[in-house]
PDB file of N, CA and C in Angstrom:
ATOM      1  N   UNK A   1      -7.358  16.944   1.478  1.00  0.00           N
ATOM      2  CA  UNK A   1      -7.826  17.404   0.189  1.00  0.00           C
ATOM      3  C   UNK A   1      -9.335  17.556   0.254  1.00  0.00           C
ATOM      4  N   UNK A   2      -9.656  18.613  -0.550  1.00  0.00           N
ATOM      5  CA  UNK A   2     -11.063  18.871  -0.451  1.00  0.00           C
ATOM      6  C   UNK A   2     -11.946  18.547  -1.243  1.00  0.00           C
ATOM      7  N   UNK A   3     -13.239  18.102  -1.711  1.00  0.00           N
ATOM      8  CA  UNK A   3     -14.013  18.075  -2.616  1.00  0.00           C
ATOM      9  C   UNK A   3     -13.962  18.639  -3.978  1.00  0.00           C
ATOM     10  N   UNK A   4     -13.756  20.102  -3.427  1.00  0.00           N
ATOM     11  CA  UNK A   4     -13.256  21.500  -4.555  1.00  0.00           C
ATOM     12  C   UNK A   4     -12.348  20.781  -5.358  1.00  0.00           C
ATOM     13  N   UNK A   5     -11.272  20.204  -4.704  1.00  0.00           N
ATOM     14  CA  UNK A   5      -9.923  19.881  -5.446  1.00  0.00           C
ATOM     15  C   UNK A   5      -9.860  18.315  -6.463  1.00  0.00           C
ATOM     16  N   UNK A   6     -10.836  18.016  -5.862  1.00  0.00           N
ATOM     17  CA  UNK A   6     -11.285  16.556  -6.877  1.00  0.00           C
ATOM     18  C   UNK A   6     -11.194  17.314  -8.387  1.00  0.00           C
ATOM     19  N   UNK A   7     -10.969  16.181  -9.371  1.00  0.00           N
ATOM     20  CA  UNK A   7     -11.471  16.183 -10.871  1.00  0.00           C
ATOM     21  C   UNK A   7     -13.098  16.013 -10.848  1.00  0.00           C
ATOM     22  N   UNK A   8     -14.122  16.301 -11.762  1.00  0.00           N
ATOM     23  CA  UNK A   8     -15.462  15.782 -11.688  1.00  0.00           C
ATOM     24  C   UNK A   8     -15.148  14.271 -12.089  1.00  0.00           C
ATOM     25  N   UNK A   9     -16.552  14.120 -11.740  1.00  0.00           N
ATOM     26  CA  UNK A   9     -17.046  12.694 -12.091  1.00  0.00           C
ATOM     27  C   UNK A   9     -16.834  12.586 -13.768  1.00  0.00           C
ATOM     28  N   UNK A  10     -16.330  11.882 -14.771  1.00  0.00           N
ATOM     29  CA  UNK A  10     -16.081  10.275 -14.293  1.00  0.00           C
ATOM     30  C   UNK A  10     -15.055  10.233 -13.758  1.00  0.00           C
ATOM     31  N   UNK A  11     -13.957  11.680 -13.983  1.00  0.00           N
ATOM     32  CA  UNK A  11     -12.141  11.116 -13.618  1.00  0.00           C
ATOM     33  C   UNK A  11     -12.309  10.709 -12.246  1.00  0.00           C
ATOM     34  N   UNK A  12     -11.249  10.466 -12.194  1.00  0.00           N
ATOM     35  CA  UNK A  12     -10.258  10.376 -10.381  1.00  0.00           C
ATOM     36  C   UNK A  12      -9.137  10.550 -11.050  1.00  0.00           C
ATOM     37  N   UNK A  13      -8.319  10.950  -9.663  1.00  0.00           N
ATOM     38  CA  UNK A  13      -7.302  11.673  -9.765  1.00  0.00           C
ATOM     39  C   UNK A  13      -6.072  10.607  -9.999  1.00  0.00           C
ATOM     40  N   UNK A  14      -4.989  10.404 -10.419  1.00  0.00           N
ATOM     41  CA  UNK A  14      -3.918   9.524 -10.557  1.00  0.00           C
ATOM     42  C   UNK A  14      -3.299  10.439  -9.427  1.00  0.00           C
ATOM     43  N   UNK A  15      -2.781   9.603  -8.756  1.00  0.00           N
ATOM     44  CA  UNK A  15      -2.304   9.561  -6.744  1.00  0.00           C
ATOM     45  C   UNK A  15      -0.532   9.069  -7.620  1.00  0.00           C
ATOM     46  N   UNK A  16       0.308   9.876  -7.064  1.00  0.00           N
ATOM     47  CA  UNK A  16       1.748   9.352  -6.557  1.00  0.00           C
ATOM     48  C   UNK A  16       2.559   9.916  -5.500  1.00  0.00           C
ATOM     49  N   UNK A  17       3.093   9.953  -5.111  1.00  0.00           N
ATOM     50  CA  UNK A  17       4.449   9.731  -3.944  1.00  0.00           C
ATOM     51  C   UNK A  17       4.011  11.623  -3.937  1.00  0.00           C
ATOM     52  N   UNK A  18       4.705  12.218  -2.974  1.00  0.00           N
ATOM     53  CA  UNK A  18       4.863  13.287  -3.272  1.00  0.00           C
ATOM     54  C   UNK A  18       5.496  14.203  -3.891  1.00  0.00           C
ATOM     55  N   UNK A  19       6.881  13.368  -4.121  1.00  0.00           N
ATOM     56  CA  UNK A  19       7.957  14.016  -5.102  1.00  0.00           C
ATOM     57  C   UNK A  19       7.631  13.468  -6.293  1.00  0.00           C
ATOM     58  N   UNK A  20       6.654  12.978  -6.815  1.00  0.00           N
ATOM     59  CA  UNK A  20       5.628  12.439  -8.486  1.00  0.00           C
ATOM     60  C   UNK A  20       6.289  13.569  -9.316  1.00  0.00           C
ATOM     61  N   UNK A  21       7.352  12.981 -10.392  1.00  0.00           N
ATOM     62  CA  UNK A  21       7.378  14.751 -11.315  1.00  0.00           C
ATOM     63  C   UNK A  21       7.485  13.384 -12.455  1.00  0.00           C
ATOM     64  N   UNK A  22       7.657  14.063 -13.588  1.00  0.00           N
ATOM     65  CA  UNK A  22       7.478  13.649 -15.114  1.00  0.00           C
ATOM     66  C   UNK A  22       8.578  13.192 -15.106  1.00  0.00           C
ATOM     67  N   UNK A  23       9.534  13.263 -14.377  1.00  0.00           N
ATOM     68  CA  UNK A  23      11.144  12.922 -14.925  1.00  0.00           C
ATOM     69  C   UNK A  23      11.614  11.677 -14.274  1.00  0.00           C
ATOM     70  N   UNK A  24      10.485  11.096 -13.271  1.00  0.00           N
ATOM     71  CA  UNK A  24      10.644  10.361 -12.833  1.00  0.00           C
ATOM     72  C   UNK A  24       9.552   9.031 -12.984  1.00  0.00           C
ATOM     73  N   UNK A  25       8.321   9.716 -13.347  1.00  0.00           N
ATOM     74  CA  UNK A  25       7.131   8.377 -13.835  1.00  0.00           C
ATOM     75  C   UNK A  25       6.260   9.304 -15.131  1.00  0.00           C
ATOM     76  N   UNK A  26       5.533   8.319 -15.636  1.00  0.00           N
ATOM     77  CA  UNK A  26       5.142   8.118 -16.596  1.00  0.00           C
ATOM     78  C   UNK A  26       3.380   8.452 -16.504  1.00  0.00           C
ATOM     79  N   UNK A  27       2.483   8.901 -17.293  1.00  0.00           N
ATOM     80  CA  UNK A  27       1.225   8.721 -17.178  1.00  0.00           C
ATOM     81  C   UNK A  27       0.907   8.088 -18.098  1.00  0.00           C
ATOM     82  N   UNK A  28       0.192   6.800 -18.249  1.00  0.00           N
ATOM     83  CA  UNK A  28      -0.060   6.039 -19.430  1.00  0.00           C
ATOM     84  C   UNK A  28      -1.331   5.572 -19.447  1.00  0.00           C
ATOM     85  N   UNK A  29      -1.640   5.377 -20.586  1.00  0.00           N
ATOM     86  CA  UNK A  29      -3.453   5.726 -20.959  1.00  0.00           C
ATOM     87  C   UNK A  29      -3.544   4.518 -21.816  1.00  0.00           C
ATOM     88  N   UNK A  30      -5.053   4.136 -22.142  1.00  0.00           N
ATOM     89  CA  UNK A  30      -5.304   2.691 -22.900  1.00  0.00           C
ATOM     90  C   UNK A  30      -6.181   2.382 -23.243  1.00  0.00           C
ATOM     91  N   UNK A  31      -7.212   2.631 -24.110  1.00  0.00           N
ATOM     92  CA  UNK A  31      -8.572   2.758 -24.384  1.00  0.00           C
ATOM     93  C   UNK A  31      -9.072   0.930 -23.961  1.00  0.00           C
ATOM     94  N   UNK A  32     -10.121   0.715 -23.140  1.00  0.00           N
ATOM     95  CA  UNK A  32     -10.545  -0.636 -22.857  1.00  0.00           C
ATOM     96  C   UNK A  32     -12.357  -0.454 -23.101  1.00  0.00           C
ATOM     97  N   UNK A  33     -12.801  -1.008 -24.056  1.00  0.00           N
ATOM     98  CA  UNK A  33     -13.964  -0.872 -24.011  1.00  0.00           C
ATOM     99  C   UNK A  33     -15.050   0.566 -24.409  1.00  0.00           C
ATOM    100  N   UNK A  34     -13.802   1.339 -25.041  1.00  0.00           N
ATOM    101  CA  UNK A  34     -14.787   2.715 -25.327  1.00  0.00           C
ATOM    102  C   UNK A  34     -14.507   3.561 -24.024  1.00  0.00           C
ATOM    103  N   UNK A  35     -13.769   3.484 -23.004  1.00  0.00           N
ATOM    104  CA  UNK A  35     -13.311   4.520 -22.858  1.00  0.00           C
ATOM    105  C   UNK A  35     -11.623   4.075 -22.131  1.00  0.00           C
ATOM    106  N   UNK A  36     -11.258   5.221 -21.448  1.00  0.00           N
ATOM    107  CA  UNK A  36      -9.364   5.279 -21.551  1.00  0.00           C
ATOM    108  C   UNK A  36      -9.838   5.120 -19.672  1.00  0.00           C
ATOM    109  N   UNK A  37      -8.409   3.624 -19.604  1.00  0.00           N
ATOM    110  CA  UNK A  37      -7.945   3.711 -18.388  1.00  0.00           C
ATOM    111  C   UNK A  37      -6.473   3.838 -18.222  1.00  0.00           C
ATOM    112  N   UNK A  38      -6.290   4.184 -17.216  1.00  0.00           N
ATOM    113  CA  UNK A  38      -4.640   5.472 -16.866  1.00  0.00           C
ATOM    114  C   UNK A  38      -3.980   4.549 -15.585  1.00  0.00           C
ATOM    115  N   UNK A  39      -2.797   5.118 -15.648  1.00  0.00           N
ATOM    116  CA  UNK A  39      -1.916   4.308 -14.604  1.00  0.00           C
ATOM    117  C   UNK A  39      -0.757   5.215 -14.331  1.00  0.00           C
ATOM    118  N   UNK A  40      -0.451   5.396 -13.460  1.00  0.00           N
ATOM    119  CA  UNK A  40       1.178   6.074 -13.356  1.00  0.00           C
ATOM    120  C   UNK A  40       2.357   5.197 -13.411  1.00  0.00           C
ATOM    121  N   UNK A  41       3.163   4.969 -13.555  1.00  0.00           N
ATOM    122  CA  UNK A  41       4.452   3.893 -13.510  1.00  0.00           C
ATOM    123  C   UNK A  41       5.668   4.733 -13.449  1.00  0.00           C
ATOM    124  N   UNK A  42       6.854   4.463 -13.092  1.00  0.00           N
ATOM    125  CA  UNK A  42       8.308   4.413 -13.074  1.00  0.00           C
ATOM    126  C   UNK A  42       8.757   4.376 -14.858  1.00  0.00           C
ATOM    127  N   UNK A  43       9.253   5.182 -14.965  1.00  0.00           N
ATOM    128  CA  UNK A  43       9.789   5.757 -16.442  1.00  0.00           C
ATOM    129  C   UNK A  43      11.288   5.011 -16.705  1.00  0.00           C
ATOM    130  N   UNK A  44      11.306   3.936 -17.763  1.00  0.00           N
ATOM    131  CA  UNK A  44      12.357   2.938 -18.383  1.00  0.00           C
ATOM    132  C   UNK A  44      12.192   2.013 -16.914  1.00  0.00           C
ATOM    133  N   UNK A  45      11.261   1.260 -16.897  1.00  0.00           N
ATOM    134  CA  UNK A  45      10.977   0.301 -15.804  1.00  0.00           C
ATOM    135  C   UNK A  45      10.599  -1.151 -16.466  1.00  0.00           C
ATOM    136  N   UNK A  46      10.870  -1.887 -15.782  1.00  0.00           N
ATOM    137  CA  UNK A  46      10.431  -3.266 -17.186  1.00  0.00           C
ATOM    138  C   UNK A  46       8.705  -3.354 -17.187  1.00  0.00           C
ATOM    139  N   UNK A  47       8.149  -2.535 -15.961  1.00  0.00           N
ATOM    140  CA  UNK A  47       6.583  -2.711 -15.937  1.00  0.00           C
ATOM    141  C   UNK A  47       6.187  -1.580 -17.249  1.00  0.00           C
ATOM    142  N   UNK A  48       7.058  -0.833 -17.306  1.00  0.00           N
ATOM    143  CA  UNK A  48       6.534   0.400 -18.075  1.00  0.00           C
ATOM    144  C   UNK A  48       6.907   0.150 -19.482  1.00  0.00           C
ATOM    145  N   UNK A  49       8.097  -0.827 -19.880  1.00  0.00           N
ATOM    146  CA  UNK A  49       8.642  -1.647 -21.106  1.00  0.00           C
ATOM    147  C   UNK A  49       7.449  -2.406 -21.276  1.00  0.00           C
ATOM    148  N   UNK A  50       6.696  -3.019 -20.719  1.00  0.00           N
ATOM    149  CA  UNK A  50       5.633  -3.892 -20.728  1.00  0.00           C
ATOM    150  C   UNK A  50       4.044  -3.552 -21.400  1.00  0.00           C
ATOM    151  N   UNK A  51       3.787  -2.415 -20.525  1.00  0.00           N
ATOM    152  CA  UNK A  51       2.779  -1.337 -20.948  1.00  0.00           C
ATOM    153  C   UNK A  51       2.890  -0.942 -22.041  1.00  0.00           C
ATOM    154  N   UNK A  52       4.048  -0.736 -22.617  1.00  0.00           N
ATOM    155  CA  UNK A  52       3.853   0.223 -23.791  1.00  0.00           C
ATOM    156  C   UNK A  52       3.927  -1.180 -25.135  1.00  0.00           C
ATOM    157  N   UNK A  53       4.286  -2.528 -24.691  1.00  0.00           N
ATOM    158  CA  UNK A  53       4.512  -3.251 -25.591  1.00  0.00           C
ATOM    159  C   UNK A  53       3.024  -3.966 -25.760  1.00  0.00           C
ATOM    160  N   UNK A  54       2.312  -3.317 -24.919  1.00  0.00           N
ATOM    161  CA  UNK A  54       0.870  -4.240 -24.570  1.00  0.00           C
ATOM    162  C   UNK A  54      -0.202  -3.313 -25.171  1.00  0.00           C
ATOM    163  N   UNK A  55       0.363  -2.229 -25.774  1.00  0.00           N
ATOM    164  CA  UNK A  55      -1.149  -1.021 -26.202  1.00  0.00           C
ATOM    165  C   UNK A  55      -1.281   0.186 -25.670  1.00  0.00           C
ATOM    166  N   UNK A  56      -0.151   0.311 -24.658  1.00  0.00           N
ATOM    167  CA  UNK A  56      -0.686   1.359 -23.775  1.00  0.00           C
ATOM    168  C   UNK A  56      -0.005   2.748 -24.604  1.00  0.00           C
ATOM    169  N   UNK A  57      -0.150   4.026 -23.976  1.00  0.00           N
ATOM    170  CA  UNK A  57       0.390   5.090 -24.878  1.00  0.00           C
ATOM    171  C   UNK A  57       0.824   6.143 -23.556  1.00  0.00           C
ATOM    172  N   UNK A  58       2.041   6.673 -23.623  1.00  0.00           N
ATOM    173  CA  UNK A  58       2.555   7.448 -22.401  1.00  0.00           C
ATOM    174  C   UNK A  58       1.585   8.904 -22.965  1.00  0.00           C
ATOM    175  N   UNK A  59       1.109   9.428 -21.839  1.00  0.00           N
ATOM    176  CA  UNK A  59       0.878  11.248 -21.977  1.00  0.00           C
ATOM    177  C   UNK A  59       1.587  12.321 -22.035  1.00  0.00           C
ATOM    178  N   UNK A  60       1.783  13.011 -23.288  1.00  0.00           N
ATOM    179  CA  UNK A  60       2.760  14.029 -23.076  1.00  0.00           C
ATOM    180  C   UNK A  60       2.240  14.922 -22.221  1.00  0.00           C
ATOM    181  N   UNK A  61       3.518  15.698 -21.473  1.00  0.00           N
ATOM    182  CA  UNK A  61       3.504  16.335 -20.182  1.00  0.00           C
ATOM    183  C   UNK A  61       2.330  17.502 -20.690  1.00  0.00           C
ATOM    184  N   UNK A  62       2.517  18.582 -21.304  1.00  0.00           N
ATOM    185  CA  UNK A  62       1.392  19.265 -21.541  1.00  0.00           C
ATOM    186  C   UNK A  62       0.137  19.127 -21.570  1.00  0.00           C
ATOM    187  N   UNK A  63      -0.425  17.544 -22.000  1.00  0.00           N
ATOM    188  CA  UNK A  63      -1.578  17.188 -22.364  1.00  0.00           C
ATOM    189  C   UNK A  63      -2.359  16.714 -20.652  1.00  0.00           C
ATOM    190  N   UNK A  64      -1.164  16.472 -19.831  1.00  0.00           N
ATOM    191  CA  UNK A  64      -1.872  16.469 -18.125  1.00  0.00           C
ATOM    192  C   UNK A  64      -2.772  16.901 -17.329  1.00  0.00           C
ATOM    193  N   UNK A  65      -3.752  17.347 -17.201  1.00  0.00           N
ATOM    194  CA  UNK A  65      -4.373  17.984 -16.176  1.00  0.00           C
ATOM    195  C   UNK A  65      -6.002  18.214 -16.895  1.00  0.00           C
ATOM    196  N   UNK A  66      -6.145  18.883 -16.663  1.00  0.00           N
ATOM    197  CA  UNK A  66      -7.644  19.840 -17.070  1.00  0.00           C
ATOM    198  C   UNK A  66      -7.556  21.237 -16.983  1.00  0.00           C
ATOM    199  N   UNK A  67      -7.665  21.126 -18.482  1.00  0.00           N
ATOM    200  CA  UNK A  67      -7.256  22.557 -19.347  1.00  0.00           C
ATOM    201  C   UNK A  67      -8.458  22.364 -20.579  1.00  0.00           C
ATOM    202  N   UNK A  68      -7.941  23.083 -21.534  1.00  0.00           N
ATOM    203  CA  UNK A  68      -8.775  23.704 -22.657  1.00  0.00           C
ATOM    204  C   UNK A  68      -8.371  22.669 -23.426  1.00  0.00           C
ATOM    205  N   UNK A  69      -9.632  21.814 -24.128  1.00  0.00           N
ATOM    206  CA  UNK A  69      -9.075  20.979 -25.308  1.00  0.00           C
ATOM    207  C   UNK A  69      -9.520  19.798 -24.420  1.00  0.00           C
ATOM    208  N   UNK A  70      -9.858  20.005 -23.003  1.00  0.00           N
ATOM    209  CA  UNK A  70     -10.017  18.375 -22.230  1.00  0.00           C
ATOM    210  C   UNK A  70     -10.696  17.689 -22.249  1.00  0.00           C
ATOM    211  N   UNK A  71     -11.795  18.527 -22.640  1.00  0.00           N
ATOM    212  CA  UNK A  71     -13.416  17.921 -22.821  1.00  0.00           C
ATOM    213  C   UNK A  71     -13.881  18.227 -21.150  1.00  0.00           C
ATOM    214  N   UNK A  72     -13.269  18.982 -19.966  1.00  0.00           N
ATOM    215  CA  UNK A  72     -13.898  18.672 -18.884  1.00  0.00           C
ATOM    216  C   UNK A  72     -13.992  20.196 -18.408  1.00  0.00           C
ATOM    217  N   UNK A  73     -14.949  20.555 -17.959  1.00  0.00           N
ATOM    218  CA  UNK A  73     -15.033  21.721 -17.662  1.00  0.00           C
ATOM    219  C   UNK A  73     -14.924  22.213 -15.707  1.00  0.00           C
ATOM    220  N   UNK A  74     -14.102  23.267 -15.481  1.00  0.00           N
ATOM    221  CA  UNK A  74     -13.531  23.307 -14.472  1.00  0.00           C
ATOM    222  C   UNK A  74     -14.594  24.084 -13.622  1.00  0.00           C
TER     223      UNK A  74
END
């Protein structure tokens, strides 16, 4: 992977398996301190039952990436 293909600074990229699709994990987000930290997890998992009972909030699939509306410019 190349530089080009990074997110800018502040993101990093959320890393999974190579077969990573939505139908199989979760992107979940969590505001700590003024700003949002992210995690990927296994979707109906007791870690992911856990997360969501602790504050966390799953990402709907559309809202993924860096697009228009992201605040990040490409």
């Amino acid at each position: 992977m190349s530089a080009g293909d990074l997110p800018p600074r502040p993101w990093l990229r959320i890393q999974g398996t190579g077969d990573a699709t939505t139908m199989w994990y979760a992107v979940m987000r969590k505001r700590e301190r003024g700003i949002f930290i992210g995690t990927l997890v296994f979707r109906h998992s007791p870690h992911h039952a856990l997360l969501l009972e602790s504050g966390w909030e799953e990402i709907p699939v559309p809202e993924i990436g860096v697009g228009v509306g992201s605040g990040v410019s490409g």
